[in-house]
N, C-alpha and C. Protein backbone atom coordinates (compact mmCIF):
# COMPACT_ATOMS: atom_id res chain seq x y z
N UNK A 1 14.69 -14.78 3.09
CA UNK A 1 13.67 -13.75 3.26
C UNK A 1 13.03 -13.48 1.89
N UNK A 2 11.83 -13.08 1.78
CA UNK A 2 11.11 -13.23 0.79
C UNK A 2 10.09 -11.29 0.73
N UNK A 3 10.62 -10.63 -0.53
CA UNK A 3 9.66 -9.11 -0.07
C UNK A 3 8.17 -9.33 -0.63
N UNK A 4 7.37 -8.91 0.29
CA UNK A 4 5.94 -8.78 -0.42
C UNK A 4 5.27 -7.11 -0.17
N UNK A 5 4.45 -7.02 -1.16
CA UNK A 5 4.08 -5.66 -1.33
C UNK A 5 2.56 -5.78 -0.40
N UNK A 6 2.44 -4.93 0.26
CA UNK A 6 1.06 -4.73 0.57
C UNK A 6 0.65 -3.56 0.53
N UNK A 7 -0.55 -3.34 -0.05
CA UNK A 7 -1.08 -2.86 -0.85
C UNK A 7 -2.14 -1.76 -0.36
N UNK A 8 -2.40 -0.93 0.08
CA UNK A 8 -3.74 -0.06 0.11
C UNK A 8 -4.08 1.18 -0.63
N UNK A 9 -5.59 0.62 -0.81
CA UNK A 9 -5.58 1.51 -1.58
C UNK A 9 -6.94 1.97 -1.19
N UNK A 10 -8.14 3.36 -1.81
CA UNK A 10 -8.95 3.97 -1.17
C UNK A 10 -10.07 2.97 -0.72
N UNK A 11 -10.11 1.78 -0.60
CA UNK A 11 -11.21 0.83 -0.40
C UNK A 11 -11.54 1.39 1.03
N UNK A 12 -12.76 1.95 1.69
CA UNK A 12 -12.57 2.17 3.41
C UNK A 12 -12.82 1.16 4.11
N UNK A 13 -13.23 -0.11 3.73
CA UNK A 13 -13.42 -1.30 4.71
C UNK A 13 -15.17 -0.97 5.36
N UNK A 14 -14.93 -0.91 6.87
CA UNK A 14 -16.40 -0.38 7.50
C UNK A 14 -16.61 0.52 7.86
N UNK A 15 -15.63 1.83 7.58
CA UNK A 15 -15.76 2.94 7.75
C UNK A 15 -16.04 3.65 6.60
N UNK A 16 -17.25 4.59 6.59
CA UNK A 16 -17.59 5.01 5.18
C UNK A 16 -18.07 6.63 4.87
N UNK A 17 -16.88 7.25 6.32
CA UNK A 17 -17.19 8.31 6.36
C UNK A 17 -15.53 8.77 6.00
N UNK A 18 -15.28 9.86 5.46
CA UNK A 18 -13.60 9.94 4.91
C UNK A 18 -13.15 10.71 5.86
N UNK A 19 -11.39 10.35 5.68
CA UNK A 19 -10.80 10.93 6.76
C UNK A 19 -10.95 12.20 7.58
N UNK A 20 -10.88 13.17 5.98
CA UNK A 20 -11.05 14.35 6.37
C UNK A 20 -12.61 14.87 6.82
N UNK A 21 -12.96 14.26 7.64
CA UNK A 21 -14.66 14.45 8.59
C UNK A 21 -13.82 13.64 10.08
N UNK A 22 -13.17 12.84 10.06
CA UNK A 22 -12.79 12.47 11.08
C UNK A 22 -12.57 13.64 11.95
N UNK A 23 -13.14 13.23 13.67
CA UNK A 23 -12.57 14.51 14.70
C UNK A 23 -11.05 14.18 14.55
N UNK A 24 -10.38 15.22 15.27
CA UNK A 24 -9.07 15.57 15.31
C UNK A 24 -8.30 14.09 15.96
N UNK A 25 -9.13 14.03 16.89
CA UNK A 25 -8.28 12.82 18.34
C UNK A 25 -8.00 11.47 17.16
N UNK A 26 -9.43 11.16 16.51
CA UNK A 26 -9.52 10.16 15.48
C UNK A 26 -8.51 9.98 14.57
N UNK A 27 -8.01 10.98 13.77
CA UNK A 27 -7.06 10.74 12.99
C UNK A 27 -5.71 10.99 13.66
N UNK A 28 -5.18 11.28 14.88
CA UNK A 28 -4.47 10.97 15.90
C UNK A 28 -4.08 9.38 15.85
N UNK A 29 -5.24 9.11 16.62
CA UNK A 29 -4.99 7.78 16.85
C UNK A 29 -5.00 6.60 15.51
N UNK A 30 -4.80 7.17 14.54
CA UNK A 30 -5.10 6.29 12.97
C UNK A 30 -3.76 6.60 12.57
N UNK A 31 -2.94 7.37 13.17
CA UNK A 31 -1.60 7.87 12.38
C UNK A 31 -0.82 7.41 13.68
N UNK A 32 -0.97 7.49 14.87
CA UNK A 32 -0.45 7.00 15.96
C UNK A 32 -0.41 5.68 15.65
N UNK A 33 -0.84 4.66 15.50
CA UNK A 33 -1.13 3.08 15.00
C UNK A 33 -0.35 2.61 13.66
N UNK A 34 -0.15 4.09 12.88
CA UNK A 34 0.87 3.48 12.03
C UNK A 34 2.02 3.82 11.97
N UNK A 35 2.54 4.86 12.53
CA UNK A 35 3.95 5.21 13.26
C UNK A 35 4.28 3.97 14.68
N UNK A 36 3.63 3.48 15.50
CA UNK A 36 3.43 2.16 16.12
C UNK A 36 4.13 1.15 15.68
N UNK A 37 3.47 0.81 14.50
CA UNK A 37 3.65 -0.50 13.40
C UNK A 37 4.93 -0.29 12.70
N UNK A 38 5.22 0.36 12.02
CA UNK A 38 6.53 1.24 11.48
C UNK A 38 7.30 0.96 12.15
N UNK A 39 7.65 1.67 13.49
CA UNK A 39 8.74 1.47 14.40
C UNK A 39 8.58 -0.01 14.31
N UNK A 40 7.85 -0.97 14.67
CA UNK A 40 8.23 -2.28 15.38
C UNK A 40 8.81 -2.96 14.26
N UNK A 41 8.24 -2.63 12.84
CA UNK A 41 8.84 -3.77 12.01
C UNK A 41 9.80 -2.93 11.35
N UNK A 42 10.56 -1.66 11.79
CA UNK A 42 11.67 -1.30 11.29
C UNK A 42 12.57 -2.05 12.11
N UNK A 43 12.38 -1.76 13.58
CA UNK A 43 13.07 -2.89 14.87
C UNK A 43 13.14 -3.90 14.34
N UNK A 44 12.11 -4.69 13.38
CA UNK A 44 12.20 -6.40 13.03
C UNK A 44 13.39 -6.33 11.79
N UNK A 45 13.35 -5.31 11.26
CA UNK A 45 14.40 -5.73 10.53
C UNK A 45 13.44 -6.10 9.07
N UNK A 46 12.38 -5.57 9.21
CA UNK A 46 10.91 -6.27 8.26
C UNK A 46 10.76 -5.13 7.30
N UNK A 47 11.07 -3.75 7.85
CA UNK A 47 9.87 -2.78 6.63
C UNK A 47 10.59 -2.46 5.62
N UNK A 48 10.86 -2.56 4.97
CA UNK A 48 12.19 -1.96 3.81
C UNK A 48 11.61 -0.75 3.13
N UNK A 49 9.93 -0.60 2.89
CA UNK A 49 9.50 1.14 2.77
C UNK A 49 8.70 1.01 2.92
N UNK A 50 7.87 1.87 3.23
CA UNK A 50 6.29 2.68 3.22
C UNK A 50 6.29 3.69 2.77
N UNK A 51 5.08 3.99 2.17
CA UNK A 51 4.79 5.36 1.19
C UNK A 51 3.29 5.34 1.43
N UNK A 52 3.08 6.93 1.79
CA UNK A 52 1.15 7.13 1.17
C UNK A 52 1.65 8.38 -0.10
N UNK A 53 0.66 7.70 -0.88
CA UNK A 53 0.75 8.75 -2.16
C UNK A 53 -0.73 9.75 -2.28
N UNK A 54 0.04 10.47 -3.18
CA UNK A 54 -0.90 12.09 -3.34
C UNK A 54 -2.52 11.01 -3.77
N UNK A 55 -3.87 11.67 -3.68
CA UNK A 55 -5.08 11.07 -4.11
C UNK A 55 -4.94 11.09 -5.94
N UNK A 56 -5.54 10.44 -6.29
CA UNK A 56 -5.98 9.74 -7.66
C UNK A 56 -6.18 11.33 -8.67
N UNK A 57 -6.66 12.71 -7.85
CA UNK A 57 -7.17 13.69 -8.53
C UNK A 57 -5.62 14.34 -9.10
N UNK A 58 -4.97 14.00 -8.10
CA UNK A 58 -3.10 14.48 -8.98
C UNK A 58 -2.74 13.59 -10.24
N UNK A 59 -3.53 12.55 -9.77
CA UNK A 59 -2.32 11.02 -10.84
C UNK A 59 -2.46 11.45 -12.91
N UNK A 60 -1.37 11.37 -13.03
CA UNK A 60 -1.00 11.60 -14.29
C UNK A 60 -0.44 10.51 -15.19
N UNK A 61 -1.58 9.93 -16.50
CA UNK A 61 -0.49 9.18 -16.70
C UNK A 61 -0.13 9.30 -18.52
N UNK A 62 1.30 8.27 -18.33
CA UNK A 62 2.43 9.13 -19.58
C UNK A 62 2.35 7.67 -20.36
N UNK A 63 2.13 8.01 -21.86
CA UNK A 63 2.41 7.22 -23.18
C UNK A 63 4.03 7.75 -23.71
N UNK A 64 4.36 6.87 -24.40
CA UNK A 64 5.18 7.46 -25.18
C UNK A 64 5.94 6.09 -26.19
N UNK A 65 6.30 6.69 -27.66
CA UNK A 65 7.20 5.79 -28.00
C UNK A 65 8.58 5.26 -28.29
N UNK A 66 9.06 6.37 -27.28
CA UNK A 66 10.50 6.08 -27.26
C UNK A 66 10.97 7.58 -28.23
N UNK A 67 10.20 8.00 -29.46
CA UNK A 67 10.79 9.03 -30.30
C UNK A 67 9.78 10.44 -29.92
N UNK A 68 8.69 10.66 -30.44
CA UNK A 68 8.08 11.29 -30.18
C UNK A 68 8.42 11.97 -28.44
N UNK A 69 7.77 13.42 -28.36
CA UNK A 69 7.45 14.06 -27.02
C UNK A 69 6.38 12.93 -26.42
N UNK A 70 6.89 12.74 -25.30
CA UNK A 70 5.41 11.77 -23.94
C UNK A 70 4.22 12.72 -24.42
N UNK A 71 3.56 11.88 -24.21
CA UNK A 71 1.67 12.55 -24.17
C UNK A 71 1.50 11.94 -22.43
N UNK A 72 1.25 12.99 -21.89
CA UNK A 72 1.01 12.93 -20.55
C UNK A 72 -0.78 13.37 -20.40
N UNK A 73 -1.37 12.62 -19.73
CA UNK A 73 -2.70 12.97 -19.36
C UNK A 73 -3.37 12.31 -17.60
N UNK A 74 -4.21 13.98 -17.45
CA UNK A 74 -4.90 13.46 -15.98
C UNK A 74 -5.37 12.11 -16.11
N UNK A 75 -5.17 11.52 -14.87
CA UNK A 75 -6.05 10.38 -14.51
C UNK A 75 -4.90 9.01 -14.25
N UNK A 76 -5.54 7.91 -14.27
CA UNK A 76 -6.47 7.30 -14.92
C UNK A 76 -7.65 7.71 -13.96
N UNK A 77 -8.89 7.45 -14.62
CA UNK A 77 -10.11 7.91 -14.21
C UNK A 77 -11.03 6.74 -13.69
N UNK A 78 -10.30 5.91 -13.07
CA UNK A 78 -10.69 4.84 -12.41
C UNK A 78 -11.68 4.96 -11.56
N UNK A 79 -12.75 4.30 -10.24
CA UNK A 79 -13.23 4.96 -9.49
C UNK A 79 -12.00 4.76 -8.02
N UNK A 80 -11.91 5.98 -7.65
CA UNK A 80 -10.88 6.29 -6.43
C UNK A 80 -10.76 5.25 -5.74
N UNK A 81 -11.83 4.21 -5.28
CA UNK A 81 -11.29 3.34 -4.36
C UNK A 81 -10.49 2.51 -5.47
N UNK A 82 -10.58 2.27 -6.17
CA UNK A 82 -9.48 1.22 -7.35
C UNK A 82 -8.00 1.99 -7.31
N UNK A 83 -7.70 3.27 -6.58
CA UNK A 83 -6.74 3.77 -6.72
C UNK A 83 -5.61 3.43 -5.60
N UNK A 84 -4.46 3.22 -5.98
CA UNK A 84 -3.10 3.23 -4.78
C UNK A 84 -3.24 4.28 -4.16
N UNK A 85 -3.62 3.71 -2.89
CA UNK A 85 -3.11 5.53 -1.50
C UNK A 85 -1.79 5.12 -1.01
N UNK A 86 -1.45 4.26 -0.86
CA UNK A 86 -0.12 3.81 -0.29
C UNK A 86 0.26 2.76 0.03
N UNK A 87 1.29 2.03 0.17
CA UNK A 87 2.05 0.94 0.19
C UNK A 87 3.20 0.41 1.50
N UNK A 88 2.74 -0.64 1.73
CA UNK A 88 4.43 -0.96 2.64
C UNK A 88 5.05 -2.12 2.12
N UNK A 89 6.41 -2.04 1.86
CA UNK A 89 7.06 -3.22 1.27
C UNK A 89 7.86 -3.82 2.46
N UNK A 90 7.73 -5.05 2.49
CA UNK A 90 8.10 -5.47 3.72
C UNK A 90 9.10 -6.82 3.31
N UNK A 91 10.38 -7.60 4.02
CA UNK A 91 10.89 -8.71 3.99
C UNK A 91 10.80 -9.65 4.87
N UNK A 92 10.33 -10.65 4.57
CA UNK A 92 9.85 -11.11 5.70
C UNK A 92 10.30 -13.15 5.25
N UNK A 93 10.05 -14.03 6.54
CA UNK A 93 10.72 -15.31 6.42
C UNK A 93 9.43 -15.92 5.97
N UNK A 94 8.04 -15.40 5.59
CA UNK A 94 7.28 -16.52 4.60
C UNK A 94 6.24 -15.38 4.34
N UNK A 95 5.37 -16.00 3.71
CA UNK A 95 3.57 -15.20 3.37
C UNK A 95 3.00 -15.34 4.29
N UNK A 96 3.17 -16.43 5.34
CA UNK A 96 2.30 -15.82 6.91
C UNK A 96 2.32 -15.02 7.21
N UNK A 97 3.93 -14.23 7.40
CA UNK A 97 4.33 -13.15 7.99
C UNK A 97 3.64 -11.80 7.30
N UNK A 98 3.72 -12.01 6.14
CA UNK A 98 3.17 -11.28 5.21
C UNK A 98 2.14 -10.63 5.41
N UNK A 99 0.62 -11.56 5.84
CA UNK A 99 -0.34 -11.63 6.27
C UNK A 99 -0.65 -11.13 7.19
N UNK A 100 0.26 -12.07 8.43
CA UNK A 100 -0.01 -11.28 9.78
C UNK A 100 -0.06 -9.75 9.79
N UNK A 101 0.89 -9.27 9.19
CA UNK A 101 1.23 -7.90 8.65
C UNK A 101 0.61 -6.96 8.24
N UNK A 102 -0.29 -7.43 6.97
CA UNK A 102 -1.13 -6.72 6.22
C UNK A 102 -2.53 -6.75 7.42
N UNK A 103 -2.83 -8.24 7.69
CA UNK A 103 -3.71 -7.83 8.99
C UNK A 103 -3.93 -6.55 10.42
N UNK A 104 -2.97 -6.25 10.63
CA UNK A 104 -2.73 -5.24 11.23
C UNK A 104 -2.48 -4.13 10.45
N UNK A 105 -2.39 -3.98 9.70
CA UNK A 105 -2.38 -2.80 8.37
C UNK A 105 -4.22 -2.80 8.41
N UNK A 106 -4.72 -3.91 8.00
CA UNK A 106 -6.09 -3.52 8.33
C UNK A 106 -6.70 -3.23 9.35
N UNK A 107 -6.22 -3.46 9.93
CA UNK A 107 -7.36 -3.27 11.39
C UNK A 107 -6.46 -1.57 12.23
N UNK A 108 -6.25 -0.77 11.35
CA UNK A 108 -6.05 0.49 11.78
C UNK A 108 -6.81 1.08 12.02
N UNK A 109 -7.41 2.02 13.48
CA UNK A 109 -8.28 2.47 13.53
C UNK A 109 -8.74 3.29 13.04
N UNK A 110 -10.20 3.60 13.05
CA UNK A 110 -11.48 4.63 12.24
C UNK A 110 -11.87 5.14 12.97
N UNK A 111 -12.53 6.49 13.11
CA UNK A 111 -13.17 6.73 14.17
C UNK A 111 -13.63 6.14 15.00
N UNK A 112 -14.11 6.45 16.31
CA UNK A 112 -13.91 6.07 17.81
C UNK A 112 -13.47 4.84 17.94
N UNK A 113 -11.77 4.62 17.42
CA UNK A 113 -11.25 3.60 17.59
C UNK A 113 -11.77 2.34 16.55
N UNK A 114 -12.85 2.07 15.75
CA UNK A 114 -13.25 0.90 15.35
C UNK A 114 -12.44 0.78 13.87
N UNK A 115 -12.00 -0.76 13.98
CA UNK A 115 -11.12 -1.24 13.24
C UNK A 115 -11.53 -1.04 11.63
N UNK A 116 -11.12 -0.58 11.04
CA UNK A 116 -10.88 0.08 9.85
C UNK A 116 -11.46 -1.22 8.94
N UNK A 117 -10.64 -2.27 9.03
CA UNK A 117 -10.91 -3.41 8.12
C UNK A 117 -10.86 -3.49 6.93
N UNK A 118 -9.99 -2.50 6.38
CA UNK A 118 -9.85 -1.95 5.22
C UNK A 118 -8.75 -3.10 4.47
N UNK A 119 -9.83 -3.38 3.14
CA UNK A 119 -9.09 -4.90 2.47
C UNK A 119 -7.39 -4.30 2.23
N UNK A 120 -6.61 -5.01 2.53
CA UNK A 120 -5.00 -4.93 2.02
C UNK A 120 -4.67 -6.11 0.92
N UNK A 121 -4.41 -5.80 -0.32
CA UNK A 121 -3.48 -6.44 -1.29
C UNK A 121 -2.43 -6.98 -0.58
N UNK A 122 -1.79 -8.42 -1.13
CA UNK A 122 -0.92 -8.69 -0.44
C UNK A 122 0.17 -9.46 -1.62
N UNK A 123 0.79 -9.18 -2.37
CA UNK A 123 1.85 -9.73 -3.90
C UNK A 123 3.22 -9.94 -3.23
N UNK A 124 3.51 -10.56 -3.85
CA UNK A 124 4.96 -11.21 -3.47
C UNK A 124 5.76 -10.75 -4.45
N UNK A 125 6.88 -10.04 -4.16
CA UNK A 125 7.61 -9.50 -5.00
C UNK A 125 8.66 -10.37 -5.84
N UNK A 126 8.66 -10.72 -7.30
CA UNK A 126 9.40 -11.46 -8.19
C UNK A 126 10.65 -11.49 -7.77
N UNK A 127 11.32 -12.16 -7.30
CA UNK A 127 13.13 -12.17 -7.54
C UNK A 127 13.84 -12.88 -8.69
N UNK A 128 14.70 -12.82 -8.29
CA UNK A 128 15.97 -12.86 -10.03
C UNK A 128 15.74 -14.77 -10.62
N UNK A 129 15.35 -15.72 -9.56
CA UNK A 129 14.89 -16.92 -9.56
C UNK A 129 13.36 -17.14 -10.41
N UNK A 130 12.77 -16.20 -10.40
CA UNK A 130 11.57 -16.32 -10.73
C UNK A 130 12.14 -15.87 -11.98
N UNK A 131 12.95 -15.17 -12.87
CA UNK A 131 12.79 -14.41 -13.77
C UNK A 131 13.51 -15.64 -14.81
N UNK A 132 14.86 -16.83 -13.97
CA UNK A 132 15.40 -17.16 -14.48
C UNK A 132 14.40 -18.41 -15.45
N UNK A 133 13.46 -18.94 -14.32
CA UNK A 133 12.66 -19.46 -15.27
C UNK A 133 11.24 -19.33 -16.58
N UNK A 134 12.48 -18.26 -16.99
CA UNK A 134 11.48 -17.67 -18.00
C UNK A 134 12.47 -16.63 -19.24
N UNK A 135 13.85 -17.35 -18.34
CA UNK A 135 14.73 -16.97 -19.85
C UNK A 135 15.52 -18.33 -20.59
N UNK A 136 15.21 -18.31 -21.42
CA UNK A 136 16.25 -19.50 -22.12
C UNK A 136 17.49 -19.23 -21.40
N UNK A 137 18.23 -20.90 -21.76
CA UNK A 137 19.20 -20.83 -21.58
C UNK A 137 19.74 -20.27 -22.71
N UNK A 138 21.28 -19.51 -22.34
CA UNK A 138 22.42 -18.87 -23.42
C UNK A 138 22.86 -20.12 -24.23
């Protein structure tokens, strides 16, 4: 089994009106579709997490050099769709699966049902094999 990250983030695909304008039933059925998906690939034995994170206007980010107090500052000040809204990490037996996956991650519905199409990142998560070729031998 192999984990890959997929990825969303504020890109809206073909919907270009934001959630919060969505009628009520609409974002129903957009959260219904991913509680749906959830269950089936927790059943598969596939989702190992999902997360939606706070919007880009919370994100904070921290310098530091190890001695000194962190210097913590708002942002990054990216434009929002460049920002992580949330993630599912999934294990799965190749990058098809992967795919298939993130495909249905996109096609979550938008108002009156129409498929979201919202691009999904799709990275393959490094394991301890990948790391070995890239340490000398002892």
């Amino acid at each position: 089994m192999t984990k890959y990250l997929l990825i969303v983030d504020y890109q809206p695909g073909v919907i270009d009106k934001p959630m919060d304008e969505w009628a009520p039933g609409d974002i129903k059925a957009h959260m219904d579709y991913y509680g749906a998906l959830r269950a089936e690939l927790l059943a598969a034995g596939e989702l190992v997490l999902q997360e939606a994170l706070t919007g880009p206007e919370l994100a904070k980010v921290v310098t530091s050099d190890g001695v000194a107090a962190p210097v913590v500052t708002d942002g990054p000040f990216a434009e929002s769709k460049e920002m992580l809204a949330g993630f599912q990490l999934v294990d799965v037996e190749s990058e098809e699966r992967a795919l298939e996956i993130a495909a249905r991650i996109s096609a979550v519905p938008g108002p009156g049902g129409v498929p979201q199409q919202q691009p999904i990142g799709v990275r393959r998560v490094l394991g301890p094999s990948d790391f070995a070729l890239l340490t000398p031998e002892l």
